[in-house]
Each structure stands twice: as C-alpha cells, then as structure tokens.
N, C-alpha and C. Protein backbone atom coordinates (compact mmCIF):
# COMPACT_ATOMS: atom_id res chain seq x y z
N UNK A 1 -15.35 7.70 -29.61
CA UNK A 1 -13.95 7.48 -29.35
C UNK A 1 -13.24 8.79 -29.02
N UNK A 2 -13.34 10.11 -29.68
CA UNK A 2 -13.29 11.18 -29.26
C UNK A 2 -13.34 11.75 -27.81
N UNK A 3 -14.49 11.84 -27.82
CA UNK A 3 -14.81 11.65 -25.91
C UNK A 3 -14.19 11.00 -24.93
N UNK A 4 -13.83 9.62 -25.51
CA UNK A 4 -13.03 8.97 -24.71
C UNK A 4 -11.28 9.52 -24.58
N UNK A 5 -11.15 9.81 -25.83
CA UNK A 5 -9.39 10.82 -25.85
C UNK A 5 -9.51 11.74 -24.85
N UNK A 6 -10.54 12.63 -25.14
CA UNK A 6 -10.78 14.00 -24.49
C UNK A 6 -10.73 13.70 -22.93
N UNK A 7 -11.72 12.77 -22.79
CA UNK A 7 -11.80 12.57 -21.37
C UNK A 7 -10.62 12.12 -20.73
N UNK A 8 -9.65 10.87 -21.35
CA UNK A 8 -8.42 11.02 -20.63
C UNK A 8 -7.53 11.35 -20.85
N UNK A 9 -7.53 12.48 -21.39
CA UNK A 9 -6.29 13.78 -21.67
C UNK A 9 -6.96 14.69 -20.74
N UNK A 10 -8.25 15.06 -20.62
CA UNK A 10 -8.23 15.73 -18.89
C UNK A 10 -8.11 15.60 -17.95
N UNK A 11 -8.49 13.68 -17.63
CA UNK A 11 -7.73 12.83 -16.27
C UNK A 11 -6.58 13.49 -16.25
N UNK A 12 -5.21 12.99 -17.60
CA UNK A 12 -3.82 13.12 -17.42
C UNK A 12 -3.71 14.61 -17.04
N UNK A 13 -4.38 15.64 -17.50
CA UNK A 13 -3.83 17.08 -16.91
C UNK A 13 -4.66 17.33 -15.47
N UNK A 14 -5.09 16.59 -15.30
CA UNK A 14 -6.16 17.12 -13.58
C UNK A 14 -4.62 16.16 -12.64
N UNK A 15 -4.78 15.31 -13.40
CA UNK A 15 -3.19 14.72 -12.41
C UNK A 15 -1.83 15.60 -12.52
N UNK A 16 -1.91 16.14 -13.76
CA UNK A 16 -0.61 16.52 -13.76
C UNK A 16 -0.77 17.65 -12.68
N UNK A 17 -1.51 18.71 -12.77
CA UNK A 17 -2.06 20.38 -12.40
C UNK A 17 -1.92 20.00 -10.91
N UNK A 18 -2.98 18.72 -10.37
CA UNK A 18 -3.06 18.60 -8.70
C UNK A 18 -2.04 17.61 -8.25
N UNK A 19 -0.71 17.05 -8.98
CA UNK A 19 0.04 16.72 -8.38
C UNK A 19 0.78 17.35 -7.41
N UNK A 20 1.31 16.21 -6.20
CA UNK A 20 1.68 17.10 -4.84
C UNK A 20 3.42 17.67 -5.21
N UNK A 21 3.54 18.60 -4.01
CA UNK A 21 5.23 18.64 -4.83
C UNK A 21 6.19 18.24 -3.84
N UNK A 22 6.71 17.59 -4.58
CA UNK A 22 8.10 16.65 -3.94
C UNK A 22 8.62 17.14 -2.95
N UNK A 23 9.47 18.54 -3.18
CA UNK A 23 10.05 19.36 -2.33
C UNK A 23 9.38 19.64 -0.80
N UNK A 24 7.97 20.51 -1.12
CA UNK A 24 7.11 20.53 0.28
C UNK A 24 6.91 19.08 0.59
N UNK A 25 6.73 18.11 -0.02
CA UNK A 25 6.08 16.61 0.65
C UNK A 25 7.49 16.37 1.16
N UNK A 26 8.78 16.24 0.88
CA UNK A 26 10.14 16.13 1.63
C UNK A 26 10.00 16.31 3.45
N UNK A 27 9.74 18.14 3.08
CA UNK A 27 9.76 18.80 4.44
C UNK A 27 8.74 18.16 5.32
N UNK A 28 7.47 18.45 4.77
CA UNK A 28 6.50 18.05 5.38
C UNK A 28 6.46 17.00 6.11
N UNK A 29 7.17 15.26 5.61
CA UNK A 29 7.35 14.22 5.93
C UNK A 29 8.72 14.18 7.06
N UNK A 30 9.27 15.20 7.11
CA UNK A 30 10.19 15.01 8.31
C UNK A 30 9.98 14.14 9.42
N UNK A 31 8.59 14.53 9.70
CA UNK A 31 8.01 13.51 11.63
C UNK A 31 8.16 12.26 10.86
N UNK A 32 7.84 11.74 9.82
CA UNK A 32 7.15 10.80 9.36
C UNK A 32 8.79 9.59 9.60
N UNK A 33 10.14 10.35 9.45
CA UNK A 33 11.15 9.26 9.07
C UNK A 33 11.44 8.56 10.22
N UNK A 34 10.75 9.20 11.61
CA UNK A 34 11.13 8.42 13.01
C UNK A 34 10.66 7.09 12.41
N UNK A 35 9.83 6.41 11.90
CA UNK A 35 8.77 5.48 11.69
C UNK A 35 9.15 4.59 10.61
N UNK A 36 8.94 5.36 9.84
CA UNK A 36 8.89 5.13 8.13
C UNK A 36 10.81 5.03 7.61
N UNK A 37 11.38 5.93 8.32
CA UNK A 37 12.92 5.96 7.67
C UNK A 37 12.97 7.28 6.62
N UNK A 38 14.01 8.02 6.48
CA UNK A 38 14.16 8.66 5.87
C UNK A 38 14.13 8.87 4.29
N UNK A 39 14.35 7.49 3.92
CA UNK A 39 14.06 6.87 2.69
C UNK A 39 12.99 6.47 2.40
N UNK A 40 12.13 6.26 3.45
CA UNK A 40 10.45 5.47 3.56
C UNK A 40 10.69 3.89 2.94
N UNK A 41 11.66 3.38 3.71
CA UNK A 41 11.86 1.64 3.24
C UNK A 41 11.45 1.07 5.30
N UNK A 42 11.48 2.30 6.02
CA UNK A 42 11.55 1.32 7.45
C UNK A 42 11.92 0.42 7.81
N UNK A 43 13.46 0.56 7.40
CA UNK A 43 14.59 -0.19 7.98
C UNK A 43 14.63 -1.07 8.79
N UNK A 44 14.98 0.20 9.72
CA UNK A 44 14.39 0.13 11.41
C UNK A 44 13.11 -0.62 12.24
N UNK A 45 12.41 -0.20 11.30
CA UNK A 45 10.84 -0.75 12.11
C UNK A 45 10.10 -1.59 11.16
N UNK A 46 10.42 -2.61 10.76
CA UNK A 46 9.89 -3.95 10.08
C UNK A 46 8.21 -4.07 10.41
N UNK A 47 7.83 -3.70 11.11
CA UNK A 47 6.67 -3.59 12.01
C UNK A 47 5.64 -2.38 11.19
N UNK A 48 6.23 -1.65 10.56
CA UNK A 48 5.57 -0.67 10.27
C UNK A 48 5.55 -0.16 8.71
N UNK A 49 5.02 0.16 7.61
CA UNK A 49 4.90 -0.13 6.68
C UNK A 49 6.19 1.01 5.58
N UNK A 50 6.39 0.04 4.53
CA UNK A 50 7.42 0.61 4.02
C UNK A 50 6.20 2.23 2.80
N UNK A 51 7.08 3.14 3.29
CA UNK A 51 6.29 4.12 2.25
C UNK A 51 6.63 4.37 0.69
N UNK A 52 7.86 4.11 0.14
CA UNK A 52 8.66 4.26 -0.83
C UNK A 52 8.54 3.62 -1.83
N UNK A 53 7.88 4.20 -2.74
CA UNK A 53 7.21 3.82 -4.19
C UNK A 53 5.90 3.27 -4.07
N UNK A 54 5.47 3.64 -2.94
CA UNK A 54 4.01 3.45 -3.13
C UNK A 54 2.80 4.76 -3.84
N UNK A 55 2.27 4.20 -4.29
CA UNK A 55 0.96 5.22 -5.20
C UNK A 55 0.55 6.64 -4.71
N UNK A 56 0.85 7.33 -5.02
CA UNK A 56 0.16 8.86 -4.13
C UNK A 56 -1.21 8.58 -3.94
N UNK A 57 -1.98 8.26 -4.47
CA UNK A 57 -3.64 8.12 -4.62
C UNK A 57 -3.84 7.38 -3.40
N UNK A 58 -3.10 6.05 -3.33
CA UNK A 58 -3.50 5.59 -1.79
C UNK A 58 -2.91 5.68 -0.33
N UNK A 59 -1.53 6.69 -0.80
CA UNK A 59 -0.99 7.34 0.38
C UNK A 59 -1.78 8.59 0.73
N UNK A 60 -2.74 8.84 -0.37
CA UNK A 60 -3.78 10.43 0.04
C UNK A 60 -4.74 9.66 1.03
N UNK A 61 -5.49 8.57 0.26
CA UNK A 61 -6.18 8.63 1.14
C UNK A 61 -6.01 7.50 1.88
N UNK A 62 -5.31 6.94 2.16
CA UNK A 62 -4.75 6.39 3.97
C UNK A 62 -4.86 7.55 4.91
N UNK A 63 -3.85 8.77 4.51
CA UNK A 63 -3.70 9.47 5.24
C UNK A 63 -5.01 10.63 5.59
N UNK A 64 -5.70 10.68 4.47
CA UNK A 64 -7.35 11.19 5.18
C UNK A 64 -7.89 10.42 5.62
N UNK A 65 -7.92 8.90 5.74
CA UNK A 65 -8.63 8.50 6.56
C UNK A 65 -8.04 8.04 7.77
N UNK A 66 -6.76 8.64 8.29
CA UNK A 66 -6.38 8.16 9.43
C UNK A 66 -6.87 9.51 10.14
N UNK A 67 -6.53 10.65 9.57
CA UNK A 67 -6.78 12.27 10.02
C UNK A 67 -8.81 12.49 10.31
N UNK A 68 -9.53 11.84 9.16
CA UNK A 68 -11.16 11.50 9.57
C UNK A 68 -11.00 10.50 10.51
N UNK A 69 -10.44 9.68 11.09
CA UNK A 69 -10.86 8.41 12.15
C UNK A 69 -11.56 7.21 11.13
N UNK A 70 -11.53 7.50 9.76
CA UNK A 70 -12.07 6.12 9.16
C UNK A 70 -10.82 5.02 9.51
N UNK A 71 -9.64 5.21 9.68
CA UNK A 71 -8.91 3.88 9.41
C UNK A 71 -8.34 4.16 11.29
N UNK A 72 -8.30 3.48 12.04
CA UNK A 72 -7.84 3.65 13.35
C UNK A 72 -6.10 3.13 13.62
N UNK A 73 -5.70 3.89 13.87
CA UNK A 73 -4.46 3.43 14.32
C UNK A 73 -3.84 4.99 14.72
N UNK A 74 -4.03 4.96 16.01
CA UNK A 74 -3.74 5.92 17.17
C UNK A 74 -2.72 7.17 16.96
N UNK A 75 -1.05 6.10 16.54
CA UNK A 75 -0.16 7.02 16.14
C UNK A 75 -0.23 7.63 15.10
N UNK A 76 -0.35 6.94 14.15
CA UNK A 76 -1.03 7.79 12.77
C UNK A 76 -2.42 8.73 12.21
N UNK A 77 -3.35 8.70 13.45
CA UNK A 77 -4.07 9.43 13.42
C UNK A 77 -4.21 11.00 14.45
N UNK A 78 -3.06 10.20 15.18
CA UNK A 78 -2.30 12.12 15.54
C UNK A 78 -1.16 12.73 14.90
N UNK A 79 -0.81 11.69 13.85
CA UNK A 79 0.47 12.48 13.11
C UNK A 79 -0.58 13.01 12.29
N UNK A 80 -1.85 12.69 11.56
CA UNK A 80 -2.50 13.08 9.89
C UNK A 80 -2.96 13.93 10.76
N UNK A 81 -3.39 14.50 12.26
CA UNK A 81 -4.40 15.27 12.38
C UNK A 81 -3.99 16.94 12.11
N UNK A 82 -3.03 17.12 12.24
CA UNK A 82 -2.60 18.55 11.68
C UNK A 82 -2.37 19.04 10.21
N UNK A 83 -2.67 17.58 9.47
CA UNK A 83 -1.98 17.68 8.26
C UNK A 83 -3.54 18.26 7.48
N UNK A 84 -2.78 19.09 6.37
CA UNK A 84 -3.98 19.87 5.46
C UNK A 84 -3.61 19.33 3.81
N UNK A 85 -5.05 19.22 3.23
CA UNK A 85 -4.79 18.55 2.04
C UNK A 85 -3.83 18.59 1.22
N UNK A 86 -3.06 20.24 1.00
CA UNK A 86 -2.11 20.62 0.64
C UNK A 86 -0.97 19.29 1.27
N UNK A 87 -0.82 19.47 2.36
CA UNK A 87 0.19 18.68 3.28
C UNK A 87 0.40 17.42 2.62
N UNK A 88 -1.46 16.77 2.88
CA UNK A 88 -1.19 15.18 2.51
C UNK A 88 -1.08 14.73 1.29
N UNK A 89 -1.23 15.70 0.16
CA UNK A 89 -1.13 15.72 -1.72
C UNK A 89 0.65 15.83 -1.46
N UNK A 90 1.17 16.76 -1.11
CA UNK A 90 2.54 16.75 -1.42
C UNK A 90 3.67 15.48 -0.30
N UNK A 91 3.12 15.24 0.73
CA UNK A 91 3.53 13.93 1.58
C UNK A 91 3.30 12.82 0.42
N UNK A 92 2.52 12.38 0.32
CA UNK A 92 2.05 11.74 -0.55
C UNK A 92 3.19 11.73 -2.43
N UNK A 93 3.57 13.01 -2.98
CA UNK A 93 4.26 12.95 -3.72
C UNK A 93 5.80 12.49 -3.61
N UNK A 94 5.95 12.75 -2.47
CA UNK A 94 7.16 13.13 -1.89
C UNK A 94 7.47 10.76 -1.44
N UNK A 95 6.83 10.66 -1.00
CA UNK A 95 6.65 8.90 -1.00
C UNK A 95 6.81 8.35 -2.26
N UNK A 96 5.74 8.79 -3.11
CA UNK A 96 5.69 7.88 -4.27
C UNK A 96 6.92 7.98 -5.15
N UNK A 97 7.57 9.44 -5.02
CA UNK A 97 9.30 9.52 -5.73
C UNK A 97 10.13 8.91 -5.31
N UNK A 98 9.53 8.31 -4.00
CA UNK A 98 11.35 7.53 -3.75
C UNK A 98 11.29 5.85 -3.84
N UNK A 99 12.32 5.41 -4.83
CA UNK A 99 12.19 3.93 -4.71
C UNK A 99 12.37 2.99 -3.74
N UNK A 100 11.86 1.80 -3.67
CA UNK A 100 11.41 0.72 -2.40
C UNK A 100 12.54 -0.24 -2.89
N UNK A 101 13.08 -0.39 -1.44
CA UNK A 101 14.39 -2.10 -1.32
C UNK A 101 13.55 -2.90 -0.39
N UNK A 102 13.81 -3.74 -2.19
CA UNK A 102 13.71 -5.21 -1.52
C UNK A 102 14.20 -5.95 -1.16
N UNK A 103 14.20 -7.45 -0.56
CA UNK A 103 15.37 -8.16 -0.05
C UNK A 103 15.01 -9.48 -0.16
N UNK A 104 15.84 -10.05 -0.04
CA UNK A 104 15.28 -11.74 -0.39
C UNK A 104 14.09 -12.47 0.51
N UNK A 105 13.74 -13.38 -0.60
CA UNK A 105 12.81 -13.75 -0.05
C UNK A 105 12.97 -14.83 0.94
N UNK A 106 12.62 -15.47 2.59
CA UNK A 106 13.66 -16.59 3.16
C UNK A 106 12.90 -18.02 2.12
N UNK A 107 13.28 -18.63 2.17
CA UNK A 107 13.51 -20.30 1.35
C UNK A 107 11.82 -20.64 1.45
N UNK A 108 11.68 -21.10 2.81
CA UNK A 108 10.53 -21.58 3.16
C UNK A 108 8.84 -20.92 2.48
N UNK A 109 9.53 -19.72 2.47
CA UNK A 109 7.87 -18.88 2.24
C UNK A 109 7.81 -19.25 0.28
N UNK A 110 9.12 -19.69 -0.11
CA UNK A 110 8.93 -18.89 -1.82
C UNK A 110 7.70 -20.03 -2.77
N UNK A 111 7.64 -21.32 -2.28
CA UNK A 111 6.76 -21.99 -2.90
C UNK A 111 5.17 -21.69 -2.57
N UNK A 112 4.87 -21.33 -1.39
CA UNK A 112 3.47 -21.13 -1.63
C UNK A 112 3.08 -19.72 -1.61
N UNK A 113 3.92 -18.74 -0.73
CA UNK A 113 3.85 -17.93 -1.48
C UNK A 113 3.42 -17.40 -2.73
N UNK A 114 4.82 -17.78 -3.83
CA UNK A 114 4.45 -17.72 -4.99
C UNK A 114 3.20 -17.92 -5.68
N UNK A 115 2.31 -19.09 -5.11
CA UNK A 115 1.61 -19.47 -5.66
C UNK A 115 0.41 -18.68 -5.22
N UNK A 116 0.23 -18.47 -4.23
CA UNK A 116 -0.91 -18.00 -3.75
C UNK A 116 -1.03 -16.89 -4.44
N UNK A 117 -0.02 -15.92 -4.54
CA UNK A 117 0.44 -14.56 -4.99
C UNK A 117 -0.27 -14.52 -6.81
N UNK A 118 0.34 -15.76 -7.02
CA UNK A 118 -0.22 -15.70 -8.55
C UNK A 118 -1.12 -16.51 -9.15
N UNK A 119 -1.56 -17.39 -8.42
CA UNK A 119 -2.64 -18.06 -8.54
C UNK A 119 -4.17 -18.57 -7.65
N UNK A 120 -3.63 -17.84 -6.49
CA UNK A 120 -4.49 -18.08 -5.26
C UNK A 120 -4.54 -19.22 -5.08
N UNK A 121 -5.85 -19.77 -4.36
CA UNK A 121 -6.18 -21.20 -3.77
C UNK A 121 -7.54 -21.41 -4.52
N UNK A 122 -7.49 -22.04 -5.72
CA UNK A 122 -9.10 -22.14 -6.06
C UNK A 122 -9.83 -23.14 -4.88
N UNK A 123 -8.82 -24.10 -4.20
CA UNK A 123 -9.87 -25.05 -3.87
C UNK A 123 -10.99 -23.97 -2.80
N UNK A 124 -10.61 -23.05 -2.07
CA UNK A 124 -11.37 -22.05 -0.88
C UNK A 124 -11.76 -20.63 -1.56
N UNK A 125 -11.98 -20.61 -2.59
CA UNK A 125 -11.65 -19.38 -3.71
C UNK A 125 -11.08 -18.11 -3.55
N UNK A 126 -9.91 -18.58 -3.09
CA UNK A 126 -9.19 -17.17 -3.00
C UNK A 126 -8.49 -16.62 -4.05
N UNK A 127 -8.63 -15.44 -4.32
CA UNK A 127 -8.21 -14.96 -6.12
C UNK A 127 -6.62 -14.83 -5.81
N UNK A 128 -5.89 -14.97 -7.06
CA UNK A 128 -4.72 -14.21 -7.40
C UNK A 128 -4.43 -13.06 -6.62
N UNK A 129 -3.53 -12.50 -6.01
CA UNK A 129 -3.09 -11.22 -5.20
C UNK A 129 -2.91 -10.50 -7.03
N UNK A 130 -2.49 -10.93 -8.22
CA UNK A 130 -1.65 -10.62 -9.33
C UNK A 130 -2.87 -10.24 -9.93
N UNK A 131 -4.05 -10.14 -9.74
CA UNK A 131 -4.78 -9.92 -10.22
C UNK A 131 -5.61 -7.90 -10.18
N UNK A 132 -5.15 -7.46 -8.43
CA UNK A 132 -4.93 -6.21 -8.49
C UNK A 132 -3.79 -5.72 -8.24
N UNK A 133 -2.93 -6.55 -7.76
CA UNK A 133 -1.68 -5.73 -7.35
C UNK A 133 -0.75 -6.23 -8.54
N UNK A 134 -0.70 -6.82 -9.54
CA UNK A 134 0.07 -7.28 -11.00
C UNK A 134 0.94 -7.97 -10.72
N UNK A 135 1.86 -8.36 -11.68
CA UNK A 135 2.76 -9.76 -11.58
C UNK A 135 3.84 -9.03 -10.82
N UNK A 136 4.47 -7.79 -10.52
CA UNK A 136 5.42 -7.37 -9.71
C UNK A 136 4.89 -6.70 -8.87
N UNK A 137 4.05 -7.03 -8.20
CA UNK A 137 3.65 -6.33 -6.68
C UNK A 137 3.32 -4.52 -7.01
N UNK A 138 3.42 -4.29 -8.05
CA UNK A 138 4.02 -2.70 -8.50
C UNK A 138 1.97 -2.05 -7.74
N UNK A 139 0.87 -2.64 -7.76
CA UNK A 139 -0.21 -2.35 -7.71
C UNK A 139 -0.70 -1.30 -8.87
N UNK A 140 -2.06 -0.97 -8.87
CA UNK A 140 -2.66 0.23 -9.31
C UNK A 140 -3.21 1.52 -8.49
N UNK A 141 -2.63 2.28 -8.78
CA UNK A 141 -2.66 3.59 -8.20
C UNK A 141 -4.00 4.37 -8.29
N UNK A 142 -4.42 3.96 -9.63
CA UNK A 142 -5.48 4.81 -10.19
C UNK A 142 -6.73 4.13 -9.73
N UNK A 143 -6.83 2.59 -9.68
CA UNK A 143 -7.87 2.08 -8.81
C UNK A 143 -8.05 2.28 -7.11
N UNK A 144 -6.44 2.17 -6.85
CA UNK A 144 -6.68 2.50 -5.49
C UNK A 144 -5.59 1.43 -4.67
N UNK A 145 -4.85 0.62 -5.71
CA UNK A 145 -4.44 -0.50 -5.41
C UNK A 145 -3.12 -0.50 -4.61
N UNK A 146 -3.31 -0.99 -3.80
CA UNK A 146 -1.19 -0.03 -3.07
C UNK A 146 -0.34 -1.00 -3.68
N UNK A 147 0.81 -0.33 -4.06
CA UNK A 147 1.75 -1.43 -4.53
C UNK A 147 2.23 -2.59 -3.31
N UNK A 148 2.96 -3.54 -3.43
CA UNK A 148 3.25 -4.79 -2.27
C UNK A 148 4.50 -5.39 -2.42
N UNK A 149 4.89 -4.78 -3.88
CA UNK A 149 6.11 -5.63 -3.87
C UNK A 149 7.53 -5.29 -2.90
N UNK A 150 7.99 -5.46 -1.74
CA UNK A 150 9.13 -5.12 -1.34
C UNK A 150 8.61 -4.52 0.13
N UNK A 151 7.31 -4.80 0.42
CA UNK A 151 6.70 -4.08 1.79
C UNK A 151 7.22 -5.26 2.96
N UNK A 152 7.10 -4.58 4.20
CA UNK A 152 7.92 -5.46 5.12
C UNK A 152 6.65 -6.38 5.87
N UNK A 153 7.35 -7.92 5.78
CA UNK A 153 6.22 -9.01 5.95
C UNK A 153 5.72 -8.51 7.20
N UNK A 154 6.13 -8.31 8.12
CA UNK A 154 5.31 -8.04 9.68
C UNK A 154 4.64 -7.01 9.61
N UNK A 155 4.32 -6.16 8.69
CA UNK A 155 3.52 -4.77 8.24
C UNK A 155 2.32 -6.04 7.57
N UNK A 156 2.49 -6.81 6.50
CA UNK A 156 1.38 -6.69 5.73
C UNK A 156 0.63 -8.22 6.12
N UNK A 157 1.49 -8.75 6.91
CA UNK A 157 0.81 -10.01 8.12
C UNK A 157 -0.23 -9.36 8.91
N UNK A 158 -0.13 -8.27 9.45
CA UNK A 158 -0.75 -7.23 10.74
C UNK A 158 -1.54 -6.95 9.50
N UNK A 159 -1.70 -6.61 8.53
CA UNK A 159 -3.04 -5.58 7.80
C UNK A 159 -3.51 -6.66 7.46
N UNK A 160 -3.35 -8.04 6.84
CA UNK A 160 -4.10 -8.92 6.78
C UNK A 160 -4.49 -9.74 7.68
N UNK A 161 -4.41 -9.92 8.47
CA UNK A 161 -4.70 -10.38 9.95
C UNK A 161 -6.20 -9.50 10.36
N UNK A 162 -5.70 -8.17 10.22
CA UNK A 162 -6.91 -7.02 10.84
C UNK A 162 -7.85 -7.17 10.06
N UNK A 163 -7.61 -7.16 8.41
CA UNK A 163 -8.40 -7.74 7.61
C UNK A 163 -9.47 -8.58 7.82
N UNK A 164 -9.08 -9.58 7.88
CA UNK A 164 -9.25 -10.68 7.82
C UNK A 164 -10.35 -10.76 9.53
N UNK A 165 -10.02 -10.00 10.80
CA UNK A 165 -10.94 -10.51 11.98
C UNK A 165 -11.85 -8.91 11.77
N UNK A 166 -11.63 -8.05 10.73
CA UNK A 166 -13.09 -6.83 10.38
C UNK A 166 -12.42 -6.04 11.10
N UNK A 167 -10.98 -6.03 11.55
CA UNK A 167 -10.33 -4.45 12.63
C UNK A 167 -10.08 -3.13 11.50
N UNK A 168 -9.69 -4.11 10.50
CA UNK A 168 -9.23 -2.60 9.41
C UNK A 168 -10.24 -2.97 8.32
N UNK A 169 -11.14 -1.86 8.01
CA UNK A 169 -12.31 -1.92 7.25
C UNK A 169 -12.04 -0.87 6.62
N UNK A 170 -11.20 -0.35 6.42
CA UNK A 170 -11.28 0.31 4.79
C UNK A 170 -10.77 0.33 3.92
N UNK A 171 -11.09 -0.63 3.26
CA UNK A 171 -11.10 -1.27 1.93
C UNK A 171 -12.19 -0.80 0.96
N UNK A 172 -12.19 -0.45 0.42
CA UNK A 172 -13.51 -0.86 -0.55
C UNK A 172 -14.35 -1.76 -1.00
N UNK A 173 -15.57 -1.75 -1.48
CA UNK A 173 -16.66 -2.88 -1.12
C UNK A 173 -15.99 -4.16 -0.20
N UNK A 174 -15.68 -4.28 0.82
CA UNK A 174 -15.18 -5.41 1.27
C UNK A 174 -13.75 -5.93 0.69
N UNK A 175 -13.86 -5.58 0.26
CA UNK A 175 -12.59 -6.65 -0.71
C UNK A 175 -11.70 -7.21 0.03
N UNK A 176 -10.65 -6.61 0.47
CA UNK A 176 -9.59 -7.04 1.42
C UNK A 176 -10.21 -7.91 2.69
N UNK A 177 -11.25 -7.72 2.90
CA UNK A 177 -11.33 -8.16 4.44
C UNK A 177 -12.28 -9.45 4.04
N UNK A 178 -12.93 -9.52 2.17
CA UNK A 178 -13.53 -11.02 1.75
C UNK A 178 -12.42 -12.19 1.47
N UNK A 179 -11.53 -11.39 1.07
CA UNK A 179 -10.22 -12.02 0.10
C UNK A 179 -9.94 -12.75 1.73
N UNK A 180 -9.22 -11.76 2.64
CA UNK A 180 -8.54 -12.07 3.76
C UNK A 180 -8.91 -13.35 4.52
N UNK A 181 -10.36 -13.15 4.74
CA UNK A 181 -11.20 -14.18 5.47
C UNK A 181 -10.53 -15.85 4.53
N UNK A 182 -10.74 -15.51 3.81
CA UNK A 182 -10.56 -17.27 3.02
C UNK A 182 -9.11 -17.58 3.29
N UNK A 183 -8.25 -16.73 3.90
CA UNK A 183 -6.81 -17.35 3.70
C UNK A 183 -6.33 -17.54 4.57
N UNK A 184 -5.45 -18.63 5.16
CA UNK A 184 -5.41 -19.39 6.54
C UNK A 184 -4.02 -18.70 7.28
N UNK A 185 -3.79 -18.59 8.15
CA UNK A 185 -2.40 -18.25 8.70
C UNK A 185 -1.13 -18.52 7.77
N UNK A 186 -1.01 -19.70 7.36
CA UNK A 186 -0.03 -19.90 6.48
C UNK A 186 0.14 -19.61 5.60
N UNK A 187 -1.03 -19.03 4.73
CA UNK A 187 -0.92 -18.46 3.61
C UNK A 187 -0.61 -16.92 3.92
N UNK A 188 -1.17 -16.42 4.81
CA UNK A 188 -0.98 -14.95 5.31
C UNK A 188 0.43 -14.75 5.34
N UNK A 189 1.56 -15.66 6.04
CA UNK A 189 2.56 -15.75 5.91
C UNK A 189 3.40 -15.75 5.11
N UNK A 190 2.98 -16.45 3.97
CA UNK A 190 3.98 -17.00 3.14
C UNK A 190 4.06 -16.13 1.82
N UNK A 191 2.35 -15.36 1.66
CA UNK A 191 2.63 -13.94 0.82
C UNK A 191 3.50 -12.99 1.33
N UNK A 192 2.92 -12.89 2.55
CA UNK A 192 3.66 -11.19 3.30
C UNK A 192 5.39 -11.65 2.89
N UNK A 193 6.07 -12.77 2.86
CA UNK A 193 7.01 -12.77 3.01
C UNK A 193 7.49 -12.83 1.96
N UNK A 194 6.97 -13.35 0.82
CA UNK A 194 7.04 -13.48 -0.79
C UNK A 194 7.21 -12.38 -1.39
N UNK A 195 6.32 -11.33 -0.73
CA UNK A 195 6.65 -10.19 -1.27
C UNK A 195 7.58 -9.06 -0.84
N UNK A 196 8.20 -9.47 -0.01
CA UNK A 196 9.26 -8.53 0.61
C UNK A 196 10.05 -8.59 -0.71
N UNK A 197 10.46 -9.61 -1.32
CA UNK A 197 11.49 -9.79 -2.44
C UNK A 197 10.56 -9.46 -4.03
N UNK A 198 9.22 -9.30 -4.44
CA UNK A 198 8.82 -9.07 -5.33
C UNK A 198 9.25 -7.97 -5.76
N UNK A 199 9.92 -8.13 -7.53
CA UNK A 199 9.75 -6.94 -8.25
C UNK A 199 10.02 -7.09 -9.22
C-alpha cells in the first residue's frame, strides 16, 4: 500500500513539475483563436471543435499527432507543424484553464440522446458514452478521455462519422471507431447534440 502512495504522489508531482504554463500557452495559441475563438468555445465556427476545458493530456496529444501526420486534418497539421513540445504542453495548459459554454439542448435530440449517452443501445451493444466520458460529459484526462460536455454538435457528428467509416483512427485500441460503427445516423445525432448542453 506504501508503494502505491509513493507511486501516486510522484504521478501528482511529475504533473505538477511538467505542467504547461498558462501565460506562454495564451501567447502561443494566438493563431489558434481564428478557429477555435479566443475563449476556445468556437463561437463562430460550430464546425470546428470547442477547445475550452478540455484535458491537457488529450489536447497534447491531438496536437502531436496532428504535427507527426498520425491524425490527418490538413489545417491543423500545418498549424502543430512549427509547434515544439514546450509549445504544445503550454497550448495545451492554456485550453484546459479556460471554461466551456454550453447551450441548450434543441427538444428533439434530448430523449434519445439522453439515453444513448447514459445507457447506450444494448439491443446492437453499444456502451454508455457515461461510461468514459462520466455522467457530465467532464471525460478523463488521465486515461486519455476528452471531455464532451458542451462541444459543438457539427464538430463531434464529423469525428464520429470519420470514426465510424476508419477516416480518424486514432483512438486507442479501436475504441471510438468499434463504439462508432454500431451507432446509426440518428443516434450520432442525437448525442452530438445532447451534449452541446451537458454539464
């Protein structure tokens, strides 16, 4: 049991020591607000994913794998390509400090939505979304999990969609793109939109 203290009281100080810093991740993220918004909620561009209160751990590595060519998407892999780890640790801090607006959810999506969100579809076995991303969309950081609650539906329709036909493959062991496959257009819908208002 010892070992186990020890060991995550050195996790908590290896996080604390290599956390990015706010201030440089601010500057650094300047290009980033054409897109994202200055706030990282992407107002403006519904289309494109909200950054604001999402996990540093999986804003690091999105952004190394857009800068390696593991995750493809053109514009974002010439914005990460100049960026240096330094860069993408404190970008990355500089996101996860600022809080995410949400907005209502429209009428139509909130019943299956909901359900799918928190109970999936056993009859096609699709799991709970609540099962890695938790009962408020908030996700896990430390697994890898991006938060969802308050992200903009036409952002997370498009990643599950890509999912779902093998365009965006990095996920870990499959996951996203096994989950994705089982869930029909309407359900794709009716989460992405469920969760614009989760929190």
């Amino acid at each position: 049991m010892k070992k186990l203290a020890a060991l995550l009281a050195t996790l908590g100080l290896a996080t604390t020591v290599f956390a990015g810093d706010v201030e440089k991740g601010q500057q650094a993220a300047a290009a980033c607000a054409a897109c994202h918004g200055a706030d990282g909620n992407a107002t403006l561009q519904p289309d494109y994913p909200k950054l604001a209160g999402q996990g540093a751990k999986y804003l690091e590595k999105q952004l190394h794998e857009f800068k390696s060519g593991a995750r493809d998407n053109a514009i974002m892999m010439g914005q990460a390509a100049g960026l240096n780890d330094e860069d993408i640790e404190n970008i990355a801090a500089f996101y996860a400090s600022l809080e995410v607006q949400h907005a209502a959810v429209p009428a139509q999506y909130i019943e299956l939505g909901k359900k799918i969100y928190q109970a999936g579809n056993p009859s096609t076995s699709l799991p709970a979304c609540t099962a890695c991303h938790g009962p408020t969309g908030i996700g896990v950081d430390a697994a890898g999990f991006p938060s969802l609650g308050g992200q903009n539906a036409q952002y997370t329709v498009a990643q599950l969609k890509a999912f779902k036909k093998g365009m965006r493959a990095n996920d870990n062991n499959r996951m996203m793109r096994d989950i994705a496959a089982k869930m029909t257009d309407e359900e794709i819908e009716a989460v992405a939109y469920y969760l614009v208002g989760l929190h």
